[in-house]
C-alpha atoms as a PDB file:
ATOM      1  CA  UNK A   1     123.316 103.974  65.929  1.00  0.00           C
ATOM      2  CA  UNK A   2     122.950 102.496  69.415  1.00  0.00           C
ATOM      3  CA  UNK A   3     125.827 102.073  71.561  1.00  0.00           C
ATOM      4  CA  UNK A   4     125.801  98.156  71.508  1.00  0.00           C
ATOM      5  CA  UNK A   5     126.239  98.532  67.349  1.00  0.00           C
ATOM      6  CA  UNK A   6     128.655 100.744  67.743  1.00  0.00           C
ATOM      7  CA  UNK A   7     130.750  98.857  70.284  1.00  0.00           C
ATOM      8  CA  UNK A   8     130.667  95.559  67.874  1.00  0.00           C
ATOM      9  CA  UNK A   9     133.096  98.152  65.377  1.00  0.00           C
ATOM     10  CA  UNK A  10     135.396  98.021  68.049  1.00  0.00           C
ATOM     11  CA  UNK A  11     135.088  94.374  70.613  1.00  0.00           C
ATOM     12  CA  UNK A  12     136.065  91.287  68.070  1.00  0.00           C
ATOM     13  CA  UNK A  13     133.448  89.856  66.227  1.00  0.00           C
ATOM     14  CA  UNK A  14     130.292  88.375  68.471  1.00  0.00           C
ATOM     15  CA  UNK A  15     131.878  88.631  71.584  1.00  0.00           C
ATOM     16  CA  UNK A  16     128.529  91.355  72.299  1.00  0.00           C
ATOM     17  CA  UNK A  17     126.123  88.529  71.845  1.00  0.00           C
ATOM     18  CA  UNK A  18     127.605  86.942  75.241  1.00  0.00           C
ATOM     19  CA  UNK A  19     129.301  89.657  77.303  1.00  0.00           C
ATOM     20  CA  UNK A  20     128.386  93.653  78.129  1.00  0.00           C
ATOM     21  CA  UNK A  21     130.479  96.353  78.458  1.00  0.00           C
ATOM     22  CA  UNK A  22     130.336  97.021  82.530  1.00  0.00           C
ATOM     23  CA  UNK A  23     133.069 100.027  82.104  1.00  0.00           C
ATOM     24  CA  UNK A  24     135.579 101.003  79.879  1.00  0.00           C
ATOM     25  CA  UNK A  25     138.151 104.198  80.585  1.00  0.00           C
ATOM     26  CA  UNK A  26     141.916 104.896  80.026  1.00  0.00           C
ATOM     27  CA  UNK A  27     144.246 104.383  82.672  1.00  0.00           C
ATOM     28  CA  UNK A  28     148.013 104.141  82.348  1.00  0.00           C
ATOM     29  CA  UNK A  29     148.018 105.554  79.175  1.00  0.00           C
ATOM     30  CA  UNK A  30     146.301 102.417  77.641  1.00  0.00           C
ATOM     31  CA  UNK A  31     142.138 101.459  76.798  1.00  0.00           C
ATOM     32  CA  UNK A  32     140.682  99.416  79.453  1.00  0.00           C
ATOM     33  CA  UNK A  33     137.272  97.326  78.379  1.00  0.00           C
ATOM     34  CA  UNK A  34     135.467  95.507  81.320  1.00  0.00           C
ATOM     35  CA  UNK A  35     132.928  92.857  80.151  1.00  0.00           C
ATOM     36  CA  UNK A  36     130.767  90.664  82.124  1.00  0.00           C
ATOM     37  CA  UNK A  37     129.655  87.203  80.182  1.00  0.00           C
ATOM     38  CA  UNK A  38     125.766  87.653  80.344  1.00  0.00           C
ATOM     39  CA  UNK A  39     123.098  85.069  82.207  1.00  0.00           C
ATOM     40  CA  UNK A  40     122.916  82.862  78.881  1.00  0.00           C
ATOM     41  CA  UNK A  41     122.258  78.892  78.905  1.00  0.00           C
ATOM     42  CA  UNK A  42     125.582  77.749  77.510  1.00  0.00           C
ATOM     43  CA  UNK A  43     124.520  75.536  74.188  1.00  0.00           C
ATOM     44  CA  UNK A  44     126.968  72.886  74.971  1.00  0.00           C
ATOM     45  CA  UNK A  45     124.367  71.639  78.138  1.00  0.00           C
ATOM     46  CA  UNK A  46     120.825  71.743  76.364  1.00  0.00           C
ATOM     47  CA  UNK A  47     118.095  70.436  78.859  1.00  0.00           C
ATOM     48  CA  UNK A  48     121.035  70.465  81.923  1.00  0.00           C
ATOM     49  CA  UNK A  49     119.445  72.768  85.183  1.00  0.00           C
ATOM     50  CA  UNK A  50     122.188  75.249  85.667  1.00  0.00           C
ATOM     51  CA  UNK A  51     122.253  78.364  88.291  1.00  0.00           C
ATOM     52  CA  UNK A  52     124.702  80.512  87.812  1.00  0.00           C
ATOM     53  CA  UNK A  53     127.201  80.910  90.719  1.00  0.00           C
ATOM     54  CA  UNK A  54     128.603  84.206  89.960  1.00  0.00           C
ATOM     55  CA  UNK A  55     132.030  84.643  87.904  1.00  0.00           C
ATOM     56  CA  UNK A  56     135.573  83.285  87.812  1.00  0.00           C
ATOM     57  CA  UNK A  57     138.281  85.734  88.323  1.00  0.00           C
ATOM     58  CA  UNK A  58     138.802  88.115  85.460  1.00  0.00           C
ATOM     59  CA  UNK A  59     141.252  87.603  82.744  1.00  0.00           C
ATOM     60  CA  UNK A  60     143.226  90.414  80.914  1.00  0.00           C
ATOM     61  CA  UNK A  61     143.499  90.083  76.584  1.00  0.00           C
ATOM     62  CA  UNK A  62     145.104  91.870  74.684  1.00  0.00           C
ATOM     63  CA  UNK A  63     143.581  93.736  71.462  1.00  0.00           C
ATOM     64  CA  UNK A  64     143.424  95.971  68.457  1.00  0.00           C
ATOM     65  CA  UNK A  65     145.253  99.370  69.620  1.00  0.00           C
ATOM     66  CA  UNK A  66     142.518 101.904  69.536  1.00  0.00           C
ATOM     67  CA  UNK A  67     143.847 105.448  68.864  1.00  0.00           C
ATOM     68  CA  UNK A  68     147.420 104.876  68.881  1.00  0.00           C
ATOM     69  CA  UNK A  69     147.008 103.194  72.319  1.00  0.00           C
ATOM     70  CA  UNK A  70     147.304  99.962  73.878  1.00  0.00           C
ATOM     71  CA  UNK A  71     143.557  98.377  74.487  1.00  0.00           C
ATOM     72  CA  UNK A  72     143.118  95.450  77.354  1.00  0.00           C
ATOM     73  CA  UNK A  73     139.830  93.703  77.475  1.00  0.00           C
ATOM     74  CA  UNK A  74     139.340  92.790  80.878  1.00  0.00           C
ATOM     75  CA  UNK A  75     136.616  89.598  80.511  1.00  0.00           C
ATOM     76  CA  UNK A  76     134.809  88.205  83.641  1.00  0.00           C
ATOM     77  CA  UNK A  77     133.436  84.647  82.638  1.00  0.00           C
ATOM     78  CA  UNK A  78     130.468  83.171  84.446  1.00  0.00           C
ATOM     79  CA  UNK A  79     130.142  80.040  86.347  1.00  0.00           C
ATOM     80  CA  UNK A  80     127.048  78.121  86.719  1.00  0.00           C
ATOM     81  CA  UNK A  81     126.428  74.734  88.949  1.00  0.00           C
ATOM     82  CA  UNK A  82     124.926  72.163  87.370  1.00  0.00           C
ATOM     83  CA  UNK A  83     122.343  70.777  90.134  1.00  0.00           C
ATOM     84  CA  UNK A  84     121.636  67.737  88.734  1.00  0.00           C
ATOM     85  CA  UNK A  85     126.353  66.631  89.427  1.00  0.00           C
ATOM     86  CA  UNK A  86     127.248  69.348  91.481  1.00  0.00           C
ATOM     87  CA  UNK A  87     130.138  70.576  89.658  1.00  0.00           C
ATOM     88  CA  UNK A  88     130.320  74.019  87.901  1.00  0.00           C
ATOM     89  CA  UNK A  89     130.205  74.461  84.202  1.00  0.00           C
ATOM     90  CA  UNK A  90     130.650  77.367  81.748  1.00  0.00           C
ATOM     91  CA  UNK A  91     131.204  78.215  78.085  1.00  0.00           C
ATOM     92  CA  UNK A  92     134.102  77.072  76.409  1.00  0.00           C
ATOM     93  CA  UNK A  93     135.982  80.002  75.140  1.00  0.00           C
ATOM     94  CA  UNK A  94     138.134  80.277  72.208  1.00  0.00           C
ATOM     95  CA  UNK A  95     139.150  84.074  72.447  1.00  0.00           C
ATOM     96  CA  UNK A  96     142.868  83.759  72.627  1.00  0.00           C
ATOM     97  CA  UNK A  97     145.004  82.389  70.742  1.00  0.00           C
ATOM     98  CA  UNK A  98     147.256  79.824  72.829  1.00  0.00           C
ATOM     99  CA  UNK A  99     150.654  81.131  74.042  1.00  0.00           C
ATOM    100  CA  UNK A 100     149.799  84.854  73.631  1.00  0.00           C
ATOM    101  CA  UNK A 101     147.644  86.935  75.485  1.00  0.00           C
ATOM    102  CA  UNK A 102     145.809  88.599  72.493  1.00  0.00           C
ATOM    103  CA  UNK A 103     142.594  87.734  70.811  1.00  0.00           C
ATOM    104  CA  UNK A 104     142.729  85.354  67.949  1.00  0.00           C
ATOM    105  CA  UNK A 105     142.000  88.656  65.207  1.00  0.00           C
ATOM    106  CA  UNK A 106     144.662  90.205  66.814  1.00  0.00           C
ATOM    107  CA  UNK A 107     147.232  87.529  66.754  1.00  0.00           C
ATOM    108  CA  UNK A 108     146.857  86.860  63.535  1.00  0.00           C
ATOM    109  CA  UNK A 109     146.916  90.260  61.854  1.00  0.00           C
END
């Protein structure tokens, strides 16, 4: 089993298909995930000319315990420029669930 399959046990469902793992270690006696959104064409702009711009700043989530501890998933979501407007763009994101800071699995187990 490759690391990526085994990761997708763990990380809610697809969120491998647009983010990697950059680290991921324990640290205040809690799981800490870091994942970078990958260098994809968001769907939502087919045909646009994008260049990505780097990331915004990274967001903390809260998910599944693993082990008996807490686990954070630290996401760092990219920002592209759209060169034909000017203005940046990126992916819209439905990972949490609105008024919690847990992912939408999570919230609703």
């Amino acid at each position: 089993m490759e690391q990526t399959d085994f990761l997708s046990l763990l990380l809610p469902s697809g969120l491998l298909d647009f983010f990697k793992v950059t680290s991921a270690g324990r640290k205040d006696g809690a799981n800490h995930i870091y994942l970078e959104e990958l260098n994809i064409h968001p769907e939502h702009l087919p045909g646009v000319k994008l260049s990505s711009k780097g990331f915004y700043d990274e967001v903390t989530i809260q998910d599944f315990p693993l082990r008996g501890k807490a686990c954070f998933l630290k996401i760092k979501r990219r920002r592209w420029l759209n060169e034909d407007t000017g203005n940046n763009v990126s992916r819209g994101w439905k990972l949490v669930v609105n008024g919690t800071r847990m992912t939408e699995e999570f919230a609703f187990f």
